[in-house]
N, C-alpha and C. Protein backbone atom coordinates (compact mmCIF):
# COMPACT_ATOMS: atom_id res chain seq x y z
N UNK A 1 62.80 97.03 95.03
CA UNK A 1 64.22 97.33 94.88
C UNK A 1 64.82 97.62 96.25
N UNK A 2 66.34 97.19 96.54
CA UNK A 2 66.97 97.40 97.68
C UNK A 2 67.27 99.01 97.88
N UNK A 3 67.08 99.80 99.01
CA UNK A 3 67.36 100.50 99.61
C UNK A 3 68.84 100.56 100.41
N UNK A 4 69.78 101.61 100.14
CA UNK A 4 71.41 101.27 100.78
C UNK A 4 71.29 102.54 101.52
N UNK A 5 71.77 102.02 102.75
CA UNK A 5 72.43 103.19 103.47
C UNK A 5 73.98 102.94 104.05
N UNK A 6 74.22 103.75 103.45
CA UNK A 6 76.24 104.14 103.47
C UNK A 6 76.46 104.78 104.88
N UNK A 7 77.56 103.63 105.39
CA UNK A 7 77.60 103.68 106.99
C UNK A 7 79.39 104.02 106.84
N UNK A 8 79.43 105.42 107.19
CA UNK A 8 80.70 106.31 107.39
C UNK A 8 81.12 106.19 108.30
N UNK A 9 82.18 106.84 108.52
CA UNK A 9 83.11 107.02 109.61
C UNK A 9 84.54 107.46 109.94
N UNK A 10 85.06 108.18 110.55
CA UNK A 10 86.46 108.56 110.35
C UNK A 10 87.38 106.99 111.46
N UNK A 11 88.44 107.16 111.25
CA UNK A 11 89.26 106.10 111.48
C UNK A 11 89.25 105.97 112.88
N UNK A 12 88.92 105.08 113.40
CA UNK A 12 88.88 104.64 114.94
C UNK A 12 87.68 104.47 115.19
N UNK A 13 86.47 104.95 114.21
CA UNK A 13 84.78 105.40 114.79
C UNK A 13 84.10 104.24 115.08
N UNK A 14 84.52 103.05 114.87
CA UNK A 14 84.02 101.58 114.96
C UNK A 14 82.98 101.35 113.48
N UNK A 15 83.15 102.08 112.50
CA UNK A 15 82.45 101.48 111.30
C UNK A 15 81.94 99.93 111.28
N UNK A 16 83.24 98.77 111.01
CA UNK A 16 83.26 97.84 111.11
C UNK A 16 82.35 97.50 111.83
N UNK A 17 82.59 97.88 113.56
CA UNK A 17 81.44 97.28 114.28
C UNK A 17 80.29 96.88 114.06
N UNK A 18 80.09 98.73 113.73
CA UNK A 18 78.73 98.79 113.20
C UNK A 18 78.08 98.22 112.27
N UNK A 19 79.27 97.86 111.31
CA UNK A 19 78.02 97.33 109.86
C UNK A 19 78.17 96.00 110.32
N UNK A 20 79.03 95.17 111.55
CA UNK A 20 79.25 93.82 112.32
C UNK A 20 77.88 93.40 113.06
N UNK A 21 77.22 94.67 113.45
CA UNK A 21 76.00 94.59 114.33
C UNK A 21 74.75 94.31 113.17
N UNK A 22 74.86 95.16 111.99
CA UNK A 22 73.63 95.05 111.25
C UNK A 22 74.07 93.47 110.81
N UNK A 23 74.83 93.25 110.32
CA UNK A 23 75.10 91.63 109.79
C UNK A 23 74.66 91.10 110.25
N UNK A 24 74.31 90.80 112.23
CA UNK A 24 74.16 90.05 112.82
C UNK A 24 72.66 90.08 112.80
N UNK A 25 71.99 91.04 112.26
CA UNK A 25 70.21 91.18 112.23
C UNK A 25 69.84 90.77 111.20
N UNK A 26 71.14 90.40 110.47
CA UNK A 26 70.84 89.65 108.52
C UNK A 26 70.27 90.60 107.89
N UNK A 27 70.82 91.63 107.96
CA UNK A 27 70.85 93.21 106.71
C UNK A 27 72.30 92.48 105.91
N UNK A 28 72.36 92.62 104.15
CA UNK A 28 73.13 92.43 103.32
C UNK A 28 74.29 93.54 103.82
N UNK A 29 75.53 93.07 103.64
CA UNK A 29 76.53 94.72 103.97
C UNK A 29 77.58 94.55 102.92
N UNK A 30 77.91 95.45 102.10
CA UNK A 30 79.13 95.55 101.36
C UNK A 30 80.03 96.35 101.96
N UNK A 31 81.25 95.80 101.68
CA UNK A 31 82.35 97.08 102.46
C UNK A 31 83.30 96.90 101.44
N UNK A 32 83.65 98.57 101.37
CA UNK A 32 84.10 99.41 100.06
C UNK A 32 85.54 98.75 100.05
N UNK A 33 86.22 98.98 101.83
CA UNK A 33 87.44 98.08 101.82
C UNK A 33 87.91 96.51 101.49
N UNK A 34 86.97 95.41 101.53
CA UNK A 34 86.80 94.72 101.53
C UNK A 34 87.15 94.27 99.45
N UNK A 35 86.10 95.35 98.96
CA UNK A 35 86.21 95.45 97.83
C UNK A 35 87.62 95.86 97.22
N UNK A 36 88.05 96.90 97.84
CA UNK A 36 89.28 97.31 97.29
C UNK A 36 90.44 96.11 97.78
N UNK A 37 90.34 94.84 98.75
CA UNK A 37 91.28 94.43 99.24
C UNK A 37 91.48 93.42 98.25
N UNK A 38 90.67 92.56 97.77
CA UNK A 38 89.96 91.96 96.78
C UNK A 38 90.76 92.48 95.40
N UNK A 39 90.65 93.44 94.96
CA UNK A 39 90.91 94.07 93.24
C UNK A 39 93.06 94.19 94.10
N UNK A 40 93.00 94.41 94.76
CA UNK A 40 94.39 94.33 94.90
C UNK A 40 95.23 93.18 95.51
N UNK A 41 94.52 91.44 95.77
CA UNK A 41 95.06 90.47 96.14
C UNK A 41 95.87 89.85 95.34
N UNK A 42 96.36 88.85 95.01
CA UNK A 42 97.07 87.83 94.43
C UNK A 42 95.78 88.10 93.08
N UNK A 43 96.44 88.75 91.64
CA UNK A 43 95.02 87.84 90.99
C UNK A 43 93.83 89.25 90.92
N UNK A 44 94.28 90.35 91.38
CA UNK A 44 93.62 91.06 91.17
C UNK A 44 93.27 92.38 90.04
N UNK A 45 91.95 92.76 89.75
CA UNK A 45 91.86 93.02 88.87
C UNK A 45 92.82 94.67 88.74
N UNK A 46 92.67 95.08 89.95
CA UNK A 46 93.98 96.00 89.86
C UNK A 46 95.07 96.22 89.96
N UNK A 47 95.78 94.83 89.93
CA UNK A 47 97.39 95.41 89.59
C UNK A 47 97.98 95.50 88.43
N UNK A 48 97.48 94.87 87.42
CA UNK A 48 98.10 95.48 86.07
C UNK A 48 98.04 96.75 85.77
N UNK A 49 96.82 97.56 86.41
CA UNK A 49 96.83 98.98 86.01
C UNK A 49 97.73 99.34 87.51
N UNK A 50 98.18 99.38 88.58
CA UNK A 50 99.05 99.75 89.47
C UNK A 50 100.32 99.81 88.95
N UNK A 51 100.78 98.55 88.29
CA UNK A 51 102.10 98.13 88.33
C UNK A 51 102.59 98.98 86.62
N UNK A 52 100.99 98.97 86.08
CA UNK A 52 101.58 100.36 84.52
C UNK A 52 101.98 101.70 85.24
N UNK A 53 100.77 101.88 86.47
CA UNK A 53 101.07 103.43 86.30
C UNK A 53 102.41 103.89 87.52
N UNK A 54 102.57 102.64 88.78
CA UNK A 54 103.34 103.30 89.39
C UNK A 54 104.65 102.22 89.06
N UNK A 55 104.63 100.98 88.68
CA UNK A 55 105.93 100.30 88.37
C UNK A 55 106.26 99.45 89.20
N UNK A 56 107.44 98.56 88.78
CA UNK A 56 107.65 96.78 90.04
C UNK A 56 107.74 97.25 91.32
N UNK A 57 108.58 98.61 91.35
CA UNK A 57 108.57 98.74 92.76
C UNK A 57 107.60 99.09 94.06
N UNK A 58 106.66 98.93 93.76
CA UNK A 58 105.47 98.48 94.54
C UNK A 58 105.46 97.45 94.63
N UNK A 59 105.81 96.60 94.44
CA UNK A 59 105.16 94.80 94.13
C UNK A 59 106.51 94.25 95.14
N UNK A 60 106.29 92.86 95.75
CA UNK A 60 107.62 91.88 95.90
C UNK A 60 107.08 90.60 96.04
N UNK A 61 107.91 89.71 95.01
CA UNK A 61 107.71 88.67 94.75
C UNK A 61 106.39 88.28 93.91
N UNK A 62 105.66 89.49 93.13
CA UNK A 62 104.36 89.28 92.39
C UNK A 62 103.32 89.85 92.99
N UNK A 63 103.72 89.96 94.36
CA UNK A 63 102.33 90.40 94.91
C UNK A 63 102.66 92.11 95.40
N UNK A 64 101.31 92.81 95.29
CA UNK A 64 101.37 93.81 95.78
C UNK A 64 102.08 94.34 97.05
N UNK A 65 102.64 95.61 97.61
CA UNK A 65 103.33 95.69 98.65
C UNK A 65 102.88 96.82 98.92
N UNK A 66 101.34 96.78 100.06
CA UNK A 66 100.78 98.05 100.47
C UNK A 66 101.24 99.01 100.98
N UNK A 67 102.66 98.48 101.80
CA UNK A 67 103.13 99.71 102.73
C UNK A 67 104.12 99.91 101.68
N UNK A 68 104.66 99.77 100.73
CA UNK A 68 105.20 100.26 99.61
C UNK A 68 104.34 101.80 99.35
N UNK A 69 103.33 100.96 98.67
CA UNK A 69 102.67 101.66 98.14
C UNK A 69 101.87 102.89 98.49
N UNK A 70 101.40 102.99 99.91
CA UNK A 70 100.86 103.73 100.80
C UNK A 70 101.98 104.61 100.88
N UNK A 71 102.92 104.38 100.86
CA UNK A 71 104.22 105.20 101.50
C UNK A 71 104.96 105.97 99.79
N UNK A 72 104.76 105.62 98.52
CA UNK A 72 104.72 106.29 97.85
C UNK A 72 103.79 107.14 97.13
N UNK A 73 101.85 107.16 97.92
CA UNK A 73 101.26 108.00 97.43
C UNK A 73 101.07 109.10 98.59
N UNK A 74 101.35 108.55 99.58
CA UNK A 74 100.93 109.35 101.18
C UNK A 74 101.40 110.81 100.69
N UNK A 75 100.97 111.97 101.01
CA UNK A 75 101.25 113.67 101.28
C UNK A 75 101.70 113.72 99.51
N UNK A 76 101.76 113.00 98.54
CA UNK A 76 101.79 113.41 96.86
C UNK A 76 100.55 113.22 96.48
N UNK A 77 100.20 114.56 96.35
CA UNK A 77 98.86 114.85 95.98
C UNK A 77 98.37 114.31 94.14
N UNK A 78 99.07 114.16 93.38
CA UNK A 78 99.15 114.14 92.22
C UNK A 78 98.91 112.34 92.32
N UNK A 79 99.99 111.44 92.94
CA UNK A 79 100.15 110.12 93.13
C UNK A 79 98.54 109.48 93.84
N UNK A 80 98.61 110.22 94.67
CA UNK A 80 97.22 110.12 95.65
C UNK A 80 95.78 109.85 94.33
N UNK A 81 95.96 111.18 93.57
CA UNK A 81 94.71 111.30 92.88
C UNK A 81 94.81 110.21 91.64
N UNK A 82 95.85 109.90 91.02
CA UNK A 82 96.41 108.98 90.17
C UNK A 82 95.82 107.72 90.52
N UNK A 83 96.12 107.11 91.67
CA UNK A 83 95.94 105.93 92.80
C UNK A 83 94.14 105.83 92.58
N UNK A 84 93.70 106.96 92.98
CA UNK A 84 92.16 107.26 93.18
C UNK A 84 91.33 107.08 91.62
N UNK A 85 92.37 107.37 90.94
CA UNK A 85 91.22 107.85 89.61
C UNK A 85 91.30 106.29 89.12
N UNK A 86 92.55 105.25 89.55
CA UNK A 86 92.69 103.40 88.99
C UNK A 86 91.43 102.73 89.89
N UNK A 87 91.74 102.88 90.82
CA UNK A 87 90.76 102.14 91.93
C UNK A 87 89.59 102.31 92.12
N UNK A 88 88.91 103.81 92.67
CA UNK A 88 87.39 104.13 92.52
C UNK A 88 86.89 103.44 91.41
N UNK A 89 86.75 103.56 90.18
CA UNK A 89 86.22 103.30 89.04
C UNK A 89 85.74 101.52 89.58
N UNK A 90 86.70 101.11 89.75
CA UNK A 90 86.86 99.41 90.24
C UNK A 90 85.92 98.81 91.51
N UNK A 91 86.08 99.92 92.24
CA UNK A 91 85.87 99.56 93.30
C UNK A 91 83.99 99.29 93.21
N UNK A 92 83.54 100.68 92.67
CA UNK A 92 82.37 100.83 92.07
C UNK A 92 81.71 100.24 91.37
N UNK A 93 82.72 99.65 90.47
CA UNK A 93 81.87 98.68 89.41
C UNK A 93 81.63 97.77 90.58
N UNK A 94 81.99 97.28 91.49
CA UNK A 94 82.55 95.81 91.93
C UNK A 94 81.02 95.93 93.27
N UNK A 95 81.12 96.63 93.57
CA UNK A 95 80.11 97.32 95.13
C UNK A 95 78.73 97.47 94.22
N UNK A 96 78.65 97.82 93.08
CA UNK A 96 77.62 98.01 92.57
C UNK A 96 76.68 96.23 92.28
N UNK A 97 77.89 95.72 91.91
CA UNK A 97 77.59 94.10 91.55
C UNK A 97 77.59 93.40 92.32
N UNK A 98 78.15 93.22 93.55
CA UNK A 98 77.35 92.75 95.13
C UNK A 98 76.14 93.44 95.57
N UNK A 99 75.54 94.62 95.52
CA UNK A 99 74.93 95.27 95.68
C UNK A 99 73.55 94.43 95.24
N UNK A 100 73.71 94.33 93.54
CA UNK A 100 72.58 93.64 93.07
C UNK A 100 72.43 92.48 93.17
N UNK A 101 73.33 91.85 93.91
CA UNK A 101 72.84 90.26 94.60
C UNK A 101 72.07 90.02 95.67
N UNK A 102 71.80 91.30 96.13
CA UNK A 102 70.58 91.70 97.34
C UNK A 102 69.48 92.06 96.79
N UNK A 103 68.71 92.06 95.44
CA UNK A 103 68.04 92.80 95.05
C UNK A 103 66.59 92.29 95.64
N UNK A 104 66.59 90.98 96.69
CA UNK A 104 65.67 90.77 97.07
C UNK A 104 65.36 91.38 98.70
N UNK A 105 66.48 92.11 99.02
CA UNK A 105 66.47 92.42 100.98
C UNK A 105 65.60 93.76 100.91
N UNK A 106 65.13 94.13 101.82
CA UNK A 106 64.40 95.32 102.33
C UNK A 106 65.57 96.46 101.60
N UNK A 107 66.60 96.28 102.85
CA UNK A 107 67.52 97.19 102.49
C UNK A 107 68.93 96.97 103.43
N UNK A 108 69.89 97.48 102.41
CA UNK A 108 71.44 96.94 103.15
C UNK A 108 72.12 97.52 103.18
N UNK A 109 73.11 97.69 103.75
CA UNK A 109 74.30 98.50 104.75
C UNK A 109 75.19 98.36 103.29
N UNK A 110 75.88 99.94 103.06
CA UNK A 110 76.88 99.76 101.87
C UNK A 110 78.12 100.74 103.29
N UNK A 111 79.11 99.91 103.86
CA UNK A 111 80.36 100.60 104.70
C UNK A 111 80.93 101.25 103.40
N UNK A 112 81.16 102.63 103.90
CA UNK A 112 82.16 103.14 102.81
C UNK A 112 82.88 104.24 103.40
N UNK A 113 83.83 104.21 103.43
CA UNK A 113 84.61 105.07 104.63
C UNK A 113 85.39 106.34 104.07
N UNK A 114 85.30 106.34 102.62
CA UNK A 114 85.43 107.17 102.30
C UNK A 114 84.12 108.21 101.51
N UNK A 115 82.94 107.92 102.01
CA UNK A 115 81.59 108.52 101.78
C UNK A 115 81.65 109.93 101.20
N UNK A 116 82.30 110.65 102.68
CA UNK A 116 82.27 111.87 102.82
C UNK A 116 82.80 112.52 101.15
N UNK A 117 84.03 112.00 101.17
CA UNK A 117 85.47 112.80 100.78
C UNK A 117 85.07 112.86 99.08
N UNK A 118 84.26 111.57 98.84
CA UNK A 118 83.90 111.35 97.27
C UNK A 118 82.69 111.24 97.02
N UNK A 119 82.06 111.83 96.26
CA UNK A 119 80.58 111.94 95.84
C UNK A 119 80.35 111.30 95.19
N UNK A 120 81.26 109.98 94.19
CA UNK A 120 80.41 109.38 93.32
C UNK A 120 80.40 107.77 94.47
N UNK A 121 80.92 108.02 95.70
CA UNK A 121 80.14 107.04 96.60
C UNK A 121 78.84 107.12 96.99
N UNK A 122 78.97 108.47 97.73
CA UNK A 122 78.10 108.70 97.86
C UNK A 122 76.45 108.71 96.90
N UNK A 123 76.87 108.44 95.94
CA UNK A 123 75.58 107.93 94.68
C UNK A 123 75.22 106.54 95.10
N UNK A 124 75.87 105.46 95.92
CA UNK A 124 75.37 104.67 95.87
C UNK A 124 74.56 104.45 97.13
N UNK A 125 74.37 105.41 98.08
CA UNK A 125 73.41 105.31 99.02
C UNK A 125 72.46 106.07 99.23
N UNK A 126 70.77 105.69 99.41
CA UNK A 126 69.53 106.29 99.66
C UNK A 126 69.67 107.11 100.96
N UNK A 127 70.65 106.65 102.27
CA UNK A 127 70.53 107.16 103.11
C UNK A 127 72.04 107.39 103.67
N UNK A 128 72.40 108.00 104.87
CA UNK A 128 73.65 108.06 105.15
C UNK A 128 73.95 107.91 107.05
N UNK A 129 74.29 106.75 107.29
CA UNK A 129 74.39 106.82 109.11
C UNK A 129 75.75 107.21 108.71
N UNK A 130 76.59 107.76 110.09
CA UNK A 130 77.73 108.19 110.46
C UNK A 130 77.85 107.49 111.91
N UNK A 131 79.17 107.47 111.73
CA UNK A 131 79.57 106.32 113.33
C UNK A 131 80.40 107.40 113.60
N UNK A 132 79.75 108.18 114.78
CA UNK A 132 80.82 108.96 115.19
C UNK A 132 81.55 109.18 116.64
N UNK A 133 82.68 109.68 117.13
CA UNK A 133 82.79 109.53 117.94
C UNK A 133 84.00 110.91 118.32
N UNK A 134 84.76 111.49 119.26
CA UNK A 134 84.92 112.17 119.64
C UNK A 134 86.43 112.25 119.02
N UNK A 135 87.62 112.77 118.52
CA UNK A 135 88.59 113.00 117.90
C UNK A 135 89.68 112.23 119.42
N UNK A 136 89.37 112.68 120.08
CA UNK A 136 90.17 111.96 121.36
C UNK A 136 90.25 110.40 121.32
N UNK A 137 88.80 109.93 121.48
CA UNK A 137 88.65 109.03 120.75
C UNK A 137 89.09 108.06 119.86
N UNK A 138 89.07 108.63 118.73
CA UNK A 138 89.60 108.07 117.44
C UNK A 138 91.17 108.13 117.80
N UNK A 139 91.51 108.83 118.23
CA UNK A 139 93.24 108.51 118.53
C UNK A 139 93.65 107.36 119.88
N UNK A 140 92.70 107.12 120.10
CA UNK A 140 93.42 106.50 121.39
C UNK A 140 92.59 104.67 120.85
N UNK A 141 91.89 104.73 120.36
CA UNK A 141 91.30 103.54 119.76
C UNK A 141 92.51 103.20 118.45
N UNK A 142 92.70 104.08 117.70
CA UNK A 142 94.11 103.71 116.75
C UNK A 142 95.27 103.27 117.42
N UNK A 143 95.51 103.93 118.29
CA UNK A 143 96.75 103.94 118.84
C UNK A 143 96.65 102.61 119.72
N UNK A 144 95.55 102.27 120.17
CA UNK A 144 95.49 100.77 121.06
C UNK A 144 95.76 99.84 119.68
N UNK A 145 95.50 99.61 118.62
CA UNK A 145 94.68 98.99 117.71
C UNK A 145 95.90 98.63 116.87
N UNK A 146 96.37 99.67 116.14
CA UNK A 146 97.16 99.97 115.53
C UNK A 146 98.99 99.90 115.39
N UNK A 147 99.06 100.27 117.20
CA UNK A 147 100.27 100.81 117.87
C UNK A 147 101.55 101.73 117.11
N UNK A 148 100.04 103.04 116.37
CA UNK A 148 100.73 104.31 116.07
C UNK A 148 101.01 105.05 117.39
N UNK A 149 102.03 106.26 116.92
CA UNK A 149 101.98 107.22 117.68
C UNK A 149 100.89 108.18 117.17
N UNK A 150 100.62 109.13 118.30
CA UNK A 150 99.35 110.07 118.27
C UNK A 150 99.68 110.68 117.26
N UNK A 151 101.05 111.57 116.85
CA UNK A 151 101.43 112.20 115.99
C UNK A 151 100.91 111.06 114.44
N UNK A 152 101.08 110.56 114.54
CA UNK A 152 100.59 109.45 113.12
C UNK A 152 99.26 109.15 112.98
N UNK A 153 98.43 108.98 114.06
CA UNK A 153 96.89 109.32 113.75
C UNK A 153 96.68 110.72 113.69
N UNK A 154 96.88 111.43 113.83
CA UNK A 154 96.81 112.82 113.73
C UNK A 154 96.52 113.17 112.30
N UNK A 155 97.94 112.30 111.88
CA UNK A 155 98.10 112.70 110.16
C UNK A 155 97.14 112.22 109.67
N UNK A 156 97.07 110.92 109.71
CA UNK A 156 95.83 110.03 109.17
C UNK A 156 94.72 110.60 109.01
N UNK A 157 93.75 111.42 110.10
CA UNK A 157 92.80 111.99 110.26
C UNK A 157 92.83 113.50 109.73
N UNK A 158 93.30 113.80 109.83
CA UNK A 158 94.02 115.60 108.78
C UNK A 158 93.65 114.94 107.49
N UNK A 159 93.99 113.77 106.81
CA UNK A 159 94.15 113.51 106.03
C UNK A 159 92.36 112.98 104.93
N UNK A 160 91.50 112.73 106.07
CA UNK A 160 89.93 112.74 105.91
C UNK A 160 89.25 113.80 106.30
N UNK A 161 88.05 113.44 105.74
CA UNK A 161 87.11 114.45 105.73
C UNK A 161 86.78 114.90 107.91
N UNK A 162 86.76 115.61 107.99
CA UNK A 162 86.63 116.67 108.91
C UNK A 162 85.57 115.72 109.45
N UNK A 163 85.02 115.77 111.18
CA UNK A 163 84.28 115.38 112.00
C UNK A 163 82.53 115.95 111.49
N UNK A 164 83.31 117.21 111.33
CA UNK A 164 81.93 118.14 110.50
C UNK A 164 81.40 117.64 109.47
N UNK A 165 82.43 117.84 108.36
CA UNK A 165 81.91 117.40 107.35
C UNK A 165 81.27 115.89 107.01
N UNK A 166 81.41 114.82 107.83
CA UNK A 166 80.94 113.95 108.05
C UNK A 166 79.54 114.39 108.42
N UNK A 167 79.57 115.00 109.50
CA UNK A 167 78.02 115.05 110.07
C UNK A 167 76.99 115.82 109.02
N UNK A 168 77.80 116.81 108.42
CA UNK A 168 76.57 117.26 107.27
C UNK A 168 76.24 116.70 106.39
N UNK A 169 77.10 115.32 106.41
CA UNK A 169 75.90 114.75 105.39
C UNK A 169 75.21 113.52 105.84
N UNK A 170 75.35 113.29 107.26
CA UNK A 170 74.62 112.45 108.10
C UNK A 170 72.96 112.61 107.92
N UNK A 171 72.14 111.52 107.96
CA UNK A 171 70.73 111.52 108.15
C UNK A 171 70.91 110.85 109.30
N UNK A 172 71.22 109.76 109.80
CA UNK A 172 71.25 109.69 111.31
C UNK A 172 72.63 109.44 111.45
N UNK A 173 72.72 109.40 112.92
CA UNK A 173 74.52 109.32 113.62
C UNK A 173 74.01 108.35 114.51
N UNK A 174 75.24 107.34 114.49
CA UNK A 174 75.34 106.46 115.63
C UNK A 174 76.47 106.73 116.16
N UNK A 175 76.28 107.27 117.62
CA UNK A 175 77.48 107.64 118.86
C UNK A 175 78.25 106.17 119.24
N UNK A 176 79.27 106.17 118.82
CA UNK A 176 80.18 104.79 119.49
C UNK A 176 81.05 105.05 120.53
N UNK A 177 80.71 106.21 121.01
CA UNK A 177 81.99 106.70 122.39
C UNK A 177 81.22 105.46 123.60
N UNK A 178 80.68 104.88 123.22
CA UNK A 178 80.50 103.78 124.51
C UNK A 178 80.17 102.46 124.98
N UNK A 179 80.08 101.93 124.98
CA UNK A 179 80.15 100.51 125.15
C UNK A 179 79.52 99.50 124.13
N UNK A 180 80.13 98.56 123.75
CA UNK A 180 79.35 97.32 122.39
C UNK A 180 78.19 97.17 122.58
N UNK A 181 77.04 96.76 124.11
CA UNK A 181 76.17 96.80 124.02
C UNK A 181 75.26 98.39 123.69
N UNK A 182 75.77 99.31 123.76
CA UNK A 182 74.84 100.78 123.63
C UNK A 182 75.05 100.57 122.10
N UNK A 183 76.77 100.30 121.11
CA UNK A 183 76.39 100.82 120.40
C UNK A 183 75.47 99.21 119.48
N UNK A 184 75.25 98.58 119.90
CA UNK A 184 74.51 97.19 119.60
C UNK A 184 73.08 97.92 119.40
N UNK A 185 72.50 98.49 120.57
CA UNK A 185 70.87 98.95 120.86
C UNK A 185 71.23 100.05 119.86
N UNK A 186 71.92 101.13 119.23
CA UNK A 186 71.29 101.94 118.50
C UNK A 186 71.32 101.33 117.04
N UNK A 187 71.94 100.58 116.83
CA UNK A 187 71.88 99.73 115.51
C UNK A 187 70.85 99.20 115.60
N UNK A 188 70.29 97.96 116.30
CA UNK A 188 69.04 97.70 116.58
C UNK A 188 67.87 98.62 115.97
N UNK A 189 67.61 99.99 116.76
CA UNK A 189 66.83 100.76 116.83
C UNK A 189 66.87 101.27 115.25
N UNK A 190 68.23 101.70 114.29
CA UNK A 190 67.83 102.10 113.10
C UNK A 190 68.19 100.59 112.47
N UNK A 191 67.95 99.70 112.70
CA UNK A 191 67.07 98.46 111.97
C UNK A 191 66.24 98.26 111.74
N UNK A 192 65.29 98.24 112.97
CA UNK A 192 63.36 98.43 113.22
C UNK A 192 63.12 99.80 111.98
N UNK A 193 63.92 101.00 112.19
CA UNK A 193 63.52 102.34 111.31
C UNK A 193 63.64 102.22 109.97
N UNK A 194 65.03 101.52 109.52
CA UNK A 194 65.16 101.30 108.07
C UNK A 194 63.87 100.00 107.37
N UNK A 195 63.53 99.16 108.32
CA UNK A 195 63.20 98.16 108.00
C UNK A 195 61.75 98.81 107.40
N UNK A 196 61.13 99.16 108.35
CA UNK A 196 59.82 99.94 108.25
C UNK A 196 59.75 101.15 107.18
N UNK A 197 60.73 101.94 107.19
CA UNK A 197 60.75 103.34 106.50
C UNK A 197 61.00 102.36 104.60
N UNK A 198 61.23 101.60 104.42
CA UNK A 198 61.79 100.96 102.72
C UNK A 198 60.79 100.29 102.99
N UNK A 199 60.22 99.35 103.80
CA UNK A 199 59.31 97.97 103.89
C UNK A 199 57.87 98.74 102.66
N UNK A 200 57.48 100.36 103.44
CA UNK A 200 56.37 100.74 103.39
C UNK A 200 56.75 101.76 101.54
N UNK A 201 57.85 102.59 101.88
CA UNK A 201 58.15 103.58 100.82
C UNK A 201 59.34 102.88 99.61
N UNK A 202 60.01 102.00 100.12
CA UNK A 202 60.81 102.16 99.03
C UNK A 202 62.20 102.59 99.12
N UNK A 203 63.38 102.66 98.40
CA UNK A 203 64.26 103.66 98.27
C UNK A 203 64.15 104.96 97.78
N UNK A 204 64.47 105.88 98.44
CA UNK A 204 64.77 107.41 98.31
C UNK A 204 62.84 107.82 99.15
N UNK A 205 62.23 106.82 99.89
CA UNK A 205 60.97 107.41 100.45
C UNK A 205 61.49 107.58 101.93
């Protein structure tokens, strides 16, 4: 059976990268966003329940309208959890069923970026890397990326789980404060570890 380890990160931490680097060693990778982008495209399995619970005005021209929508659950805590309780469920079923199309790999990268914040993600991984990197950091990588103001990553990140709380539930951390090739070699290095540590024990050994 496949072994998953759920590769976190707060916004700017190079997640992507990272689960970009294991891809390239041919580890299976699901990404949670990827999934959710999917259930909310043209055709997706979540907008009939979007468009019941929040209405057309999210939508234009049939299709979903994220910054609509982002902008009517953002700081409404009630809308937020509403949003959360349609989608998780979906997202899960959906990550669970790519998941088992690997059932032949050692073991594979599940990106889930919201790891920390929700525990029934966190069920779907044996292990947990964190891509972390320094809060300075993460704002100035958004702000290149993005072209927010600092004050707007600020919010963004207030808005996730804490630098800390990430790390306590880390089993290993990969540091991305530095260059593609460093953070290339520590991916590498917990490739050889995952490969070996499931090859011999299994998931949850």
């Amino acid at each position: 059976m496949t072994a998953w380890v759920g590769l976190t990160g707060g916004i700017g931490s190079g997640k992507s990268s990272a689960a970009a680097q294991f891809a390239r060693l041919g580890v299976p990778v699901v990404d949670a966003d990827a999934v959710s982008r999917s259930l909310t495209a043209a055709g997706g399995a979540a907008l009939p329940l979007i468009r019941e619970r929040f209405g057309s005005g999210v939508f234009s021209d049939g299709l979903l309208d994220r910054a609509k929508l982002r902008g009517l659950v953002f700081g409404d805590a009630d809308k937020k959890a509403a949003l959360e309780g349609l989608m998780f469920p979906l997202i899960l079923a959906e990550m669970r069923a790519q998941m088992a199309a690997h059932a032949g790999a050692v073991y594979g990268v599940a990106e889930i970026p919201l790891l920390a914040e929700n525990p029934a993600f966190g069920q779907l991984a044996d292990r947990v890397a964190v891509v972390d990197v320094p809060p300075e950091v993460q704002i100035e990588r958004v702000r290149q990326r993005n072209g927010l103001s600092e004050a707007e990553v600020k919010r963004i990140m207030a808005a996730q789980s804490s630098r800390a709380a990430r790390l306590a539930v880390a089993d290993d951390v990969i540091d991305n404060s530095g260059t593609e090739a460093e953070l290339a070699g520590q991916v590498l290095r917990l490739h050889r570890l995952y490969s070996q540590l499931y090859a011999t024990a299994g998931p949850g050994g």
